[in-house]
Protein backbone atom coordinates (compact mmCIF):
# COMPACT_ATOMS: atom_id res chain seq x y z
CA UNK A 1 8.30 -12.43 21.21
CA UNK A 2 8.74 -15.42 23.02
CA UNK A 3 7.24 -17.60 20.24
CA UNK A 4 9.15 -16.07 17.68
CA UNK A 5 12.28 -16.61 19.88
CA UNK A 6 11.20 -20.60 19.60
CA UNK A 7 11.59 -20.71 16.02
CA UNK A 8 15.25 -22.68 14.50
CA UNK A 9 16.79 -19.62 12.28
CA UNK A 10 20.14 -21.82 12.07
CA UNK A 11 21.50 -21.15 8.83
CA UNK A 12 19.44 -18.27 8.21
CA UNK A 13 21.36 -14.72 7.66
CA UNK A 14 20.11 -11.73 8.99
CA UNK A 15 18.52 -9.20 6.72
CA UNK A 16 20.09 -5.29 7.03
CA UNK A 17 17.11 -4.19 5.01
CA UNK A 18 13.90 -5.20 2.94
CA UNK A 19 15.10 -3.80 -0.10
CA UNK A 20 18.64 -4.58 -1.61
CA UNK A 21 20.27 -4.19 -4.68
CA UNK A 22 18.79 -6.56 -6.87
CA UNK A 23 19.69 -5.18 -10.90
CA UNK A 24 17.68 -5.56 -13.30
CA UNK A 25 15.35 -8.43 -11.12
CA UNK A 26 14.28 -5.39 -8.93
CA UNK A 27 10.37 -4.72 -8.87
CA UNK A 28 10.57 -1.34 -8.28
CA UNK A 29 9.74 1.35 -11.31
CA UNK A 30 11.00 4.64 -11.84
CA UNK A 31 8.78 7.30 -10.27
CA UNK A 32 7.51 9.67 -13.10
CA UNK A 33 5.24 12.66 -12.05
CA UNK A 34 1.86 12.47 -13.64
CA UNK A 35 -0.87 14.75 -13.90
CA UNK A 36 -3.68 14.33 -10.78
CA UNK A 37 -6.90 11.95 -11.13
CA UNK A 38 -9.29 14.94 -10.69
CA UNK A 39 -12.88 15.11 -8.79
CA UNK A 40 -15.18 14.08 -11.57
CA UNK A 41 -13.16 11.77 -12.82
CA UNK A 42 -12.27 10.16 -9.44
CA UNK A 43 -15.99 10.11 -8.50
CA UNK A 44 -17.40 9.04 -12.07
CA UNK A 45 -18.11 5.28 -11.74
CA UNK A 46 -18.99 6.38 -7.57
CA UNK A 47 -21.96 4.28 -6.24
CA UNK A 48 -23.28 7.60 -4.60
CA UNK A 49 -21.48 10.40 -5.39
CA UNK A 50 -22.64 13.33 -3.46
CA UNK A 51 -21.08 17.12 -3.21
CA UNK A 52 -17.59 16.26 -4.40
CA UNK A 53 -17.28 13.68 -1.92
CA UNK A 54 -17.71 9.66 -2.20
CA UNK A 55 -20.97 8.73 0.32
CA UNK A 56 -20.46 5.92 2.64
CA UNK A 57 -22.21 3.74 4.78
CA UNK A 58 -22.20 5.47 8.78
CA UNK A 59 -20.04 2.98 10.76
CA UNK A 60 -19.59 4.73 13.75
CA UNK A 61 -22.35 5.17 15.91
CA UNK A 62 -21.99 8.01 18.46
């Protein structure tokens, strides 16, 4: 915190929020419900697909 209280923010305004009302130059697009991925087809181009499940690498040892 210290650094960032060392930073010159004259003239800058402070923000309320991220997003703002911004018409039609927002980013954002209308959420529409859609029907789910599915298993196969989520695990079809899978490196190792194994039991319903994508395989991985171990990267924990215990």
């Amino acid at each position: 915190m210290d650094r960032l209280n060392e930073v010159d923010t004259t003239g800058v305004e402070p923000m309320t929020q991220v997003l703002f009302e911004a018409g039609e130059t927002a980013t954002l697009r209308a959420d529409v419900p859609a029907t789910p991925l599915g298993n196969q087809a989520a695990l079809a181009n899978a490196p190792q697909p194994g039991a319903g499940y994508f395989k991985v690498p171990k990267v924990i040892e215990r």
